[in-house]
C-alpha atoms as a PDB file:
ATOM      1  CA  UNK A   1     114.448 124.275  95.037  1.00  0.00           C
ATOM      2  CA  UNK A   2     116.881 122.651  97.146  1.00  0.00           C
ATOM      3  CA  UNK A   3     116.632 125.013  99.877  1.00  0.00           C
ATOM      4  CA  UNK A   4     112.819 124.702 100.208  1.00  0.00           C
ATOM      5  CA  UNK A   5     112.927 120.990  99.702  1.00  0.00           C
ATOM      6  CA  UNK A   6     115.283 120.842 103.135  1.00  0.00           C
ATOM      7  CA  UNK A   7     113.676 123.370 104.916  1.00  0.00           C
ATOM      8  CA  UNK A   8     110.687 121.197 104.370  1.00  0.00           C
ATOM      9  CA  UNK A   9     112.351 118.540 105.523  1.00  0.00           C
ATOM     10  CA  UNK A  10     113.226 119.849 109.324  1.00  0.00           C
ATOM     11  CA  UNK A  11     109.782 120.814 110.035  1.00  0.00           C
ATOM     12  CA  UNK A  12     108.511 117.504 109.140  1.00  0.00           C
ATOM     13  CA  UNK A  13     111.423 115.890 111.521  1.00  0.00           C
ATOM     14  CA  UNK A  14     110.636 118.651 114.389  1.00  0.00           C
ATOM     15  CA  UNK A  15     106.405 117.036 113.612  1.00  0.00           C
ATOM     16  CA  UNK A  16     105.818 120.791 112.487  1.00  0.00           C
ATOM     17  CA  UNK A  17     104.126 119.434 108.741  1.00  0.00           C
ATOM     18  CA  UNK A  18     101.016 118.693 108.924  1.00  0.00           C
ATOM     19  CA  UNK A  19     100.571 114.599 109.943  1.00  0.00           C
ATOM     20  CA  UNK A  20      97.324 113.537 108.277  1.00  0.00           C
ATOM     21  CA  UNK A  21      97.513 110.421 110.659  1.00  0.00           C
ATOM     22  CA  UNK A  22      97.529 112.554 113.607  1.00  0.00           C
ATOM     23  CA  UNK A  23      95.822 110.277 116.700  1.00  0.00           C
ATOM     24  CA  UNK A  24      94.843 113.128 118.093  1.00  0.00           C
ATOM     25  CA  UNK A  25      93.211 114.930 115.414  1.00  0.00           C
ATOM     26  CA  UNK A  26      91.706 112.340 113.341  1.00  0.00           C
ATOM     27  CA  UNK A  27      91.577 113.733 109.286  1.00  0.00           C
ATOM     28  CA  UNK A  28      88.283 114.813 107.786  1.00  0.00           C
ATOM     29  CA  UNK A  29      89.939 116.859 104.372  1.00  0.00           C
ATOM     30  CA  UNK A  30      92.771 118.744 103.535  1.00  0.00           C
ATOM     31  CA  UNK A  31      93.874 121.642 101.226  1.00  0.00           C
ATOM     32  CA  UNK A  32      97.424 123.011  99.941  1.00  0.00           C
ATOM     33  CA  UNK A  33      97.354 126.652  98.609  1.00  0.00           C
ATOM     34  CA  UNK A  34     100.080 128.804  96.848  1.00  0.00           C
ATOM     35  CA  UNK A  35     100.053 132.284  96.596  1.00  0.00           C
ATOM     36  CA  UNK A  36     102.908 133.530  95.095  1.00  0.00           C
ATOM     37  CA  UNK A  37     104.119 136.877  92.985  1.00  0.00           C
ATOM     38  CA  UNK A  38     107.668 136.553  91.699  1.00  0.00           C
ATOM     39  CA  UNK A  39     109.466 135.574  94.213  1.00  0.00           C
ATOM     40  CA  UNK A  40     107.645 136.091  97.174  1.00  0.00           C
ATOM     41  CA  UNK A  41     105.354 133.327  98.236  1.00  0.00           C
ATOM     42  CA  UNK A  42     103.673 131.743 101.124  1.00  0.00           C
ATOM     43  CA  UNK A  43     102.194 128.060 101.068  1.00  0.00           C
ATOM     44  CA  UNK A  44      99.230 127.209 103.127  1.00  0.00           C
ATOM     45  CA  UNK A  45      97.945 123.923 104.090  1.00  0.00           C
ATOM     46  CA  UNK A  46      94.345 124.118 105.999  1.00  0.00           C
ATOM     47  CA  UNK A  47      93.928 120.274 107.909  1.00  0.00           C
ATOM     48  CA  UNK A  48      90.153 120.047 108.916  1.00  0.00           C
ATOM     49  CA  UNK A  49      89.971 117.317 111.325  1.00  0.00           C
ATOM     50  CA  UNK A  50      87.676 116.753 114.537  1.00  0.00           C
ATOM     51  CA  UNK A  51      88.390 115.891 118.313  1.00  0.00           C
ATOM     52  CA  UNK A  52      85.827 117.519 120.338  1.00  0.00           C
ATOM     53  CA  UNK A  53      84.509 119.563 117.322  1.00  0.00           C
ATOM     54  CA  UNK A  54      85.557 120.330 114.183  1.00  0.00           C
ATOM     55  CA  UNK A  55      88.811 122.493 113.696  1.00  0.00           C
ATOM     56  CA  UNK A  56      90.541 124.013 110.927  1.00  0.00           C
ATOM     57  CA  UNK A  57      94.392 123.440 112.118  1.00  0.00           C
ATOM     58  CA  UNK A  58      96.300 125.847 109.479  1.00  0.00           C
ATOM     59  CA  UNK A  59     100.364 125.812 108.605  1.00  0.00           C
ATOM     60  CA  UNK A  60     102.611 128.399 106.643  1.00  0.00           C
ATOM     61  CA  UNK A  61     105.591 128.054 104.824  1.00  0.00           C
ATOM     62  CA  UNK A  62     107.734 130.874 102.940  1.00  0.00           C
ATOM     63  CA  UNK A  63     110.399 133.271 103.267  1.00  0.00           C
ATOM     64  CA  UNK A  64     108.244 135.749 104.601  1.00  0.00           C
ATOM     65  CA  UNK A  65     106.977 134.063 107.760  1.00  0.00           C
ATOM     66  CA  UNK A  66     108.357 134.831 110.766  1.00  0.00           C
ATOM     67  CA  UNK A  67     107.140 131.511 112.250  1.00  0.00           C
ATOM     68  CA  UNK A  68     107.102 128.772 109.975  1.00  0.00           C
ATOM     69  CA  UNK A  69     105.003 125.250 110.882  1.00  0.00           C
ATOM     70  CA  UNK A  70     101.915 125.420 112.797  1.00  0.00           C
ATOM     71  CA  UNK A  71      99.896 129.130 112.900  1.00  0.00           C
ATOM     72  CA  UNK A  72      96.407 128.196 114.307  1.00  0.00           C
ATOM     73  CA  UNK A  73      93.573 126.022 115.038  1.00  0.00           C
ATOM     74  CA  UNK A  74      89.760 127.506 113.935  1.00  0.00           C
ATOM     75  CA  UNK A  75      87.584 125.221 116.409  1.00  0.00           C
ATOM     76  CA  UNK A  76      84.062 127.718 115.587  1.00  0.00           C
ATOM     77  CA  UNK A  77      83.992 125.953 111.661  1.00  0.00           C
ATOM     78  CA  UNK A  78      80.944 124.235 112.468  1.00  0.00           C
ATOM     79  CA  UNK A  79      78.169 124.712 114.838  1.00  0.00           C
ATOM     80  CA  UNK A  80      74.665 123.482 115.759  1.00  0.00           C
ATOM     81  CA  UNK A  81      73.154 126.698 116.384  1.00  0.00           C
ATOM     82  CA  UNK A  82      74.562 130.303 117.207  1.00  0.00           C
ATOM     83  CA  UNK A  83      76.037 129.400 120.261  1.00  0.00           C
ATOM     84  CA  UNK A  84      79.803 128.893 119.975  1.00  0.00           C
ATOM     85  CA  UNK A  85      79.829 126.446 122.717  1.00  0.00           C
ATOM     86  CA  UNK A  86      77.711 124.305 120.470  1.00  0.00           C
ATOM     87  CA  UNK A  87      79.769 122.123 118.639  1.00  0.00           C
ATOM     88  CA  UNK A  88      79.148 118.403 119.876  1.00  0.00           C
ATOM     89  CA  UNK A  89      78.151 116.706 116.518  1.00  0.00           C
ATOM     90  CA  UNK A  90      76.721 113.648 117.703  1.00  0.00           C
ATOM     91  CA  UNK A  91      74.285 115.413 119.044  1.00  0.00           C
ATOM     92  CA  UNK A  92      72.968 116.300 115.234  1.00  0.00           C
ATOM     93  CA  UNK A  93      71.773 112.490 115.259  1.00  0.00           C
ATOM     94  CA  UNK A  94      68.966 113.552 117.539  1.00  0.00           C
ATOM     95  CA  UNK A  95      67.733 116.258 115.452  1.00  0.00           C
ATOM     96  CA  UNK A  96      66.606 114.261 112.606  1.00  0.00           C
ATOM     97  CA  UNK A  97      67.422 113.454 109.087  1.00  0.00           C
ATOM     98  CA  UNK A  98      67.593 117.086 107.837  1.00  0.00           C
ATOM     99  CA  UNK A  99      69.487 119.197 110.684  1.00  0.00           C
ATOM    100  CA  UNK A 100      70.539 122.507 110.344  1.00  0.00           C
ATOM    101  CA  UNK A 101      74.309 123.704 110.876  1.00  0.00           C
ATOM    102  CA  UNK A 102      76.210 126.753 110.892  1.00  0.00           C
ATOM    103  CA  UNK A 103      79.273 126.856 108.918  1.00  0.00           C
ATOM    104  CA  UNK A 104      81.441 129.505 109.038  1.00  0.00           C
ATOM    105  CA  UNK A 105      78.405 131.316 110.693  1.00  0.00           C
ATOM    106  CA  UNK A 106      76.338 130.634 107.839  1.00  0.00           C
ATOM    107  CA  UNK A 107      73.084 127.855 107.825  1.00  0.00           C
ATOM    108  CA  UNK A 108      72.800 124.909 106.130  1.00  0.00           C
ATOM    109  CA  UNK A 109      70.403 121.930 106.523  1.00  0.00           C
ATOM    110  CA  UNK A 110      72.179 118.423 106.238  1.00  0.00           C
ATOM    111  CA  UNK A 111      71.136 114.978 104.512  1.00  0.00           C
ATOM    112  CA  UNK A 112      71.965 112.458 107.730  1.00  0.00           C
ATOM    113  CA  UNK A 113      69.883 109.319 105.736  1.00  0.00           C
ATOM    114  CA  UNK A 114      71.425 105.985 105.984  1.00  0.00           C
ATOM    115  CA  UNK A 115      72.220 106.786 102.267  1.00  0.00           C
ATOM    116  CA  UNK A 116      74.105 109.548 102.645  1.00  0.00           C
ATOM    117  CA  UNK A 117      76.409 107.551 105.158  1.00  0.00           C
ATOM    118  CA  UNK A 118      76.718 104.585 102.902  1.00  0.00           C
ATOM    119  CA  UNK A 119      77.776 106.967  99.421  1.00  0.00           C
ATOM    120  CA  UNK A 120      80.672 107.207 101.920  1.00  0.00           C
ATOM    121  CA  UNK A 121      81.469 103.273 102.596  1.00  0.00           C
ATOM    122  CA  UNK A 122      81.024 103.898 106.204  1.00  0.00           C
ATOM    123  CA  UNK A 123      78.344 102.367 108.668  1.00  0.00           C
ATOM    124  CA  UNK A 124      74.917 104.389 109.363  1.00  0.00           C
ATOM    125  CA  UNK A 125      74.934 103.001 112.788  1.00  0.00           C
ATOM    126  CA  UNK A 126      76.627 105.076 115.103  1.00  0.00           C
ATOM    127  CA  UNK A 127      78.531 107.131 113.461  1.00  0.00           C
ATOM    128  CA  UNK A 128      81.133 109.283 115.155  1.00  0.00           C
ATOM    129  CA  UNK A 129      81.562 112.764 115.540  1.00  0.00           C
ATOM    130  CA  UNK A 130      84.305 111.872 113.132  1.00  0.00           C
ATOM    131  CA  UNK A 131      81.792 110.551 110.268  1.00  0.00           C
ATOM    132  CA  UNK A 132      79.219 113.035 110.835  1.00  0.00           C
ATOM    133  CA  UNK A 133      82.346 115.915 109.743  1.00  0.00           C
ATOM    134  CA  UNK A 134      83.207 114.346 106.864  1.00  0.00           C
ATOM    135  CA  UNK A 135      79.789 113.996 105.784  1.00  0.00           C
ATOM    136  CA  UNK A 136      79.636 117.611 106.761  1.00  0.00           C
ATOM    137  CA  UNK A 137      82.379 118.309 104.345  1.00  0.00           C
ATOM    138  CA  UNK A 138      81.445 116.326 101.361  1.00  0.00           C
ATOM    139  CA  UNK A 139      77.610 117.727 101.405  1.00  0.00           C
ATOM    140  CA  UNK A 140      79.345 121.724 101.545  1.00  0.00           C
ATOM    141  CA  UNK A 141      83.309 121.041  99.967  1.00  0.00           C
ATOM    142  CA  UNK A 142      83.961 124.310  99.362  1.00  0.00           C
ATOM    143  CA  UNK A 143      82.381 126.016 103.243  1.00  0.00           C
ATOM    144  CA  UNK A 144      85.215 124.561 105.534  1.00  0.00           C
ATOM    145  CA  UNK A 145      87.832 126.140 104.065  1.00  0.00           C
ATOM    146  CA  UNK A 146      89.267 129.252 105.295  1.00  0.00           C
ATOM    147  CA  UNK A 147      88.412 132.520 103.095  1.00  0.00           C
ATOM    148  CA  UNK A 148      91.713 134.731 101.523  1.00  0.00           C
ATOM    149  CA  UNK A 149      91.232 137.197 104.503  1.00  0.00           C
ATOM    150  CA  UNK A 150      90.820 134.216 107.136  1.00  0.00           C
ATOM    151  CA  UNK A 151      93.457 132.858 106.610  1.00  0.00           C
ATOM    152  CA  UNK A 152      96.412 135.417 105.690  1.00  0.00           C
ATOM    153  CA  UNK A 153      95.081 136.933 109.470  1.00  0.00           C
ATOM    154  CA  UNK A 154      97.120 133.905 110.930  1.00  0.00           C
ATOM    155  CA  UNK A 155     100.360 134.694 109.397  1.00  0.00           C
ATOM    156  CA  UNK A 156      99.791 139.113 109.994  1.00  0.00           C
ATOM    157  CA  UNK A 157     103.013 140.011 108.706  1.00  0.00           C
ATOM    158  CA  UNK A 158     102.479 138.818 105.070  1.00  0.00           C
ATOM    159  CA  UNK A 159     101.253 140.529 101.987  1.00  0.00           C
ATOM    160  CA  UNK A 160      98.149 139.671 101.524  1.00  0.00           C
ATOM    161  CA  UNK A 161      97.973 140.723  98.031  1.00  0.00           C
ATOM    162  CA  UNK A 162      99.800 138.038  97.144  1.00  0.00           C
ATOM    163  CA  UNK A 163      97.196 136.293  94.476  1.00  0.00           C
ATOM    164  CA  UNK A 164      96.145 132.204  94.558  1.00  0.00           C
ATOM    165  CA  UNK A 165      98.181 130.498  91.766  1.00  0.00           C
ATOM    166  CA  UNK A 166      97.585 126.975  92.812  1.00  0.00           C
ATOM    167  CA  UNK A 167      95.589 124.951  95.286  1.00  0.00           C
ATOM    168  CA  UNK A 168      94.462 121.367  95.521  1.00  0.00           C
ATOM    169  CA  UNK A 169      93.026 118.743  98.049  1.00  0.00           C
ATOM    170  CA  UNK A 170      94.671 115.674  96.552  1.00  0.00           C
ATOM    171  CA  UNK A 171      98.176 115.154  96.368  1.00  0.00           C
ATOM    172  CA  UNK A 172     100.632 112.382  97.592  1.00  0.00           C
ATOM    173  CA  UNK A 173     101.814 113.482 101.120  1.00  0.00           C
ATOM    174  CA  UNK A 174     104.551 111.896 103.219  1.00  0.00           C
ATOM    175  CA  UNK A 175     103.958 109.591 105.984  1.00  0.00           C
ATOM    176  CA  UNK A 176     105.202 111.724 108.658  1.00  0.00           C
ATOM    177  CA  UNK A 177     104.949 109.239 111.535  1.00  0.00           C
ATOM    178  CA  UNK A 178     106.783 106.409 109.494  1.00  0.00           C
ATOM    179  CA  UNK A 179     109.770 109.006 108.982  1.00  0.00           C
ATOM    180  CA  UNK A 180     108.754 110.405 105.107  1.00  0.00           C
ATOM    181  CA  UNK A 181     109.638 113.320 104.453  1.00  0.00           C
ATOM    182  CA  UNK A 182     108.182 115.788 101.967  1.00  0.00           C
ATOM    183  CA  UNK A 183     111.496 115.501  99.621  1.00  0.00           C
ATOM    184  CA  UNK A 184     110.703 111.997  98.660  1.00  0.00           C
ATOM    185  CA  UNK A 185     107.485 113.134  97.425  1.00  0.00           C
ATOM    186  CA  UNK A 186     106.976 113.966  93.555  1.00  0.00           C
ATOM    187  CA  UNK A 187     104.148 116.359  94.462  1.00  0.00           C
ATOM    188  CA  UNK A 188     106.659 118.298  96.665  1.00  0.00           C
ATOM    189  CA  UNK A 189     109.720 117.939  94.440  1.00  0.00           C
ATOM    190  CA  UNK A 190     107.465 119.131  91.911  1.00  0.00           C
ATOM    191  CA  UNK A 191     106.362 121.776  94.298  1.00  0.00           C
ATOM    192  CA  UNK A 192     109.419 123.346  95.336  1.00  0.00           C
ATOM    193  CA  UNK A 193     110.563 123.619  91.879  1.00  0.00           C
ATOM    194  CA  UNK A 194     107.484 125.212  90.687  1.00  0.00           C
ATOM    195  CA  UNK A 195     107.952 127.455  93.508  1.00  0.00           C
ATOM    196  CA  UNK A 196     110.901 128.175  92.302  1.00  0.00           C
ATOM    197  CA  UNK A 197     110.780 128.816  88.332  1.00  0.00           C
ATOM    198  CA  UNK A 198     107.934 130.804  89.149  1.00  0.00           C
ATOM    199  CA  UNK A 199     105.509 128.011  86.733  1.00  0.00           C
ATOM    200  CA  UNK A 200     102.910 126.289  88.546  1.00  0.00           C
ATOM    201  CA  UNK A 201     102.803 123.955  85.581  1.00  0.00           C
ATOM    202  CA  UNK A 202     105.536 121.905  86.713  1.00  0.00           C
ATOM    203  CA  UNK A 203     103.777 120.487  89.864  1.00  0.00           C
ATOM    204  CA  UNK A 204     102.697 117.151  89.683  1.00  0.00           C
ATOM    205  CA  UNK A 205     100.562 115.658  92.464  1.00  0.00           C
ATOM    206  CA  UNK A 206     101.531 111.894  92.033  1.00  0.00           C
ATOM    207  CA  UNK A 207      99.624 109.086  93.175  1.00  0.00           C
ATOM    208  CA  UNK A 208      96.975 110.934  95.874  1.00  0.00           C
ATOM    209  CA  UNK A 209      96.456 109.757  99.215  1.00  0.00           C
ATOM    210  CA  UNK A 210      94.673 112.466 101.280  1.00  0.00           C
ATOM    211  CA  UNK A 211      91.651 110.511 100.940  1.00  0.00           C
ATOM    212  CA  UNK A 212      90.310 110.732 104.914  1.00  0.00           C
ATOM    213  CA  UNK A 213      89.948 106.771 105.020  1.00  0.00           C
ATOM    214  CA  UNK A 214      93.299 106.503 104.244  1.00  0.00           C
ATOM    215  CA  UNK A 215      94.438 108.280 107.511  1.00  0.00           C
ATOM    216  CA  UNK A 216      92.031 107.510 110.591  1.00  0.00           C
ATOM    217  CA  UNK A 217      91.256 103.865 111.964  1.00  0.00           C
ATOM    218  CA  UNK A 218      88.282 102.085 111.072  1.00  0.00           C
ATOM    219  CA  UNK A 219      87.222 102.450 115.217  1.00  0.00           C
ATOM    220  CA  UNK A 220      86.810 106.125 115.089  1.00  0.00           C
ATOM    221  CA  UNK A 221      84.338 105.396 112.748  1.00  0.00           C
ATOM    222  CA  UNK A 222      82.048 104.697 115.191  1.00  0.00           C
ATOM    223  CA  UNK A 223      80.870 106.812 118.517  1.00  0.00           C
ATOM    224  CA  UNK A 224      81.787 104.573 121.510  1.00  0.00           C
ATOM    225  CA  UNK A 225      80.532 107.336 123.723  1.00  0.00           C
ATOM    226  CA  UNK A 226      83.795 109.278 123.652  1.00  0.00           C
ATOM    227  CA  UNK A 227      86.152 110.923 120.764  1.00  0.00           C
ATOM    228  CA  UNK A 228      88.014 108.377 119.163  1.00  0.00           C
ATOM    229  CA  UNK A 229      91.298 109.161 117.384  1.00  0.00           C
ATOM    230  CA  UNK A 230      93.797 106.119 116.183  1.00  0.00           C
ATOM    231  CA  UNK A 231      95.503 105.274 113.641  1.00  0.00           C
ATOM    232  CA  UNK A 232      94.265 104.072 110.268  1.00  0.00           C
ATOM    233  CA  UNK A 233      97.198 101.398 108.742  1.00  0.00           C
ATOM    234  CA  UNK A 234      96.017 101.367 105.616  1.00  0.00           C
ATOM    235  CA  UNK A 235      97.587 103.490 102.490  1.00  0.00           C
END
């Protein structure tokens, strides 16, 4: 438990655990998955954020991976049409209330009413690229995230019959920037020790705080005809 705990620790001091408050990559949603038999185990966290489109930015942790920290970014996760190169978001404001999308190569039609925007205690008027994702994401929670196959393809040289045993989206995560680390968390104390006595029981999330709004600055909110990406003080 210790061991993981630590090792933990140096990524998030070499910036190689995912920052939710990264000013570059502004936060739409996040996910933590375990797969684990016995004593082999990986632990993925999938960070779906936006800059110039939407990205899936994936990390690995476990004995097994040759290259622990950061594996890879998926910038095709959402698209306005079949064209890969189509990915500007604001652009969906000019298609109407009911656009269609491609996630993950598969088409959806959106709800972009003022409504839908306030359900979200955010501004209809000009939303960002930023906005427009997360409303993405909370109208189709389940079609950003990476399938089994997707995602053990980062990370080649693991068994990927290794089966799910835990995943979540909220949890309390360390402030990465402010110098937290993931040992002073109970959801990763609880974690590692789960991780470790093989018991998925044990893992407590604690007080969440991966709620997006918690992460990104009220001014990326809004398109100021360029991406946006500061901080958001608030937690």
């Amino acid at each position: 438990m210790e061991n993981i705990l630590n090792n933990w620790d140096e990524y998030a001091l070499e910036y190689d655990f995912p920052i939710l408050d990264n000013s570059n990559e502004p936060l739409v949603a996040c996910k933590v998955s375990l797969y684990q038999y016995e004593a082999k185990w990986v632990l993925f966290f999938e960070i779906i954020s936006y800059t110039f489109c939407v990205e899936n930015v994936v990390y690995a942790y476990g004995p097994d991976v040759e290259s622990e920290g950061l594996q890879f970014s998926y910038g095709d996760i959402v698209l306005l049409s079949d064209d890969e190169d189509d990915d500007w978001l604001p652009d969906l404001l000019t298609m109407g209330n009911h656009p269609d999308v491609y996630i993950q190569n598969s088409k959806t039609k959106l709800d972009l009413s003022e409504r839908k925007f306030l359900e979200m205690d955010v501004s209809p008027d000009s939303p960002s690229g930023l906005v427009i994702a997360r409303l993405i994401y909370e109208q189709n929670t389940d079609a950003l995230w990476l399938s089994k196959h997707r995602l053990f393809s980062t990370v080649p040289e693991l068994n990927a019959e290794l089966a799910l045993v835990y995943s979540a989206t909220e949890w309390r995560h360390p402030d990465i920037i402010e110098g937290d680390l993931p040992s002073n968390s109970i959801f990763f104390q609880t974690l590692a020790k789960a991780i470790t006595e093989q018991d998925v029981n044990k893992i407590g999330q604690g007080e969440s705080n991966t709620l997006w709004l918690n992460w990104v600055d009220e001014e990326a909110l809004v398109y100021l005809g360029e991406p946006v990406a500061k901080l958001y003080v608030k937690k």
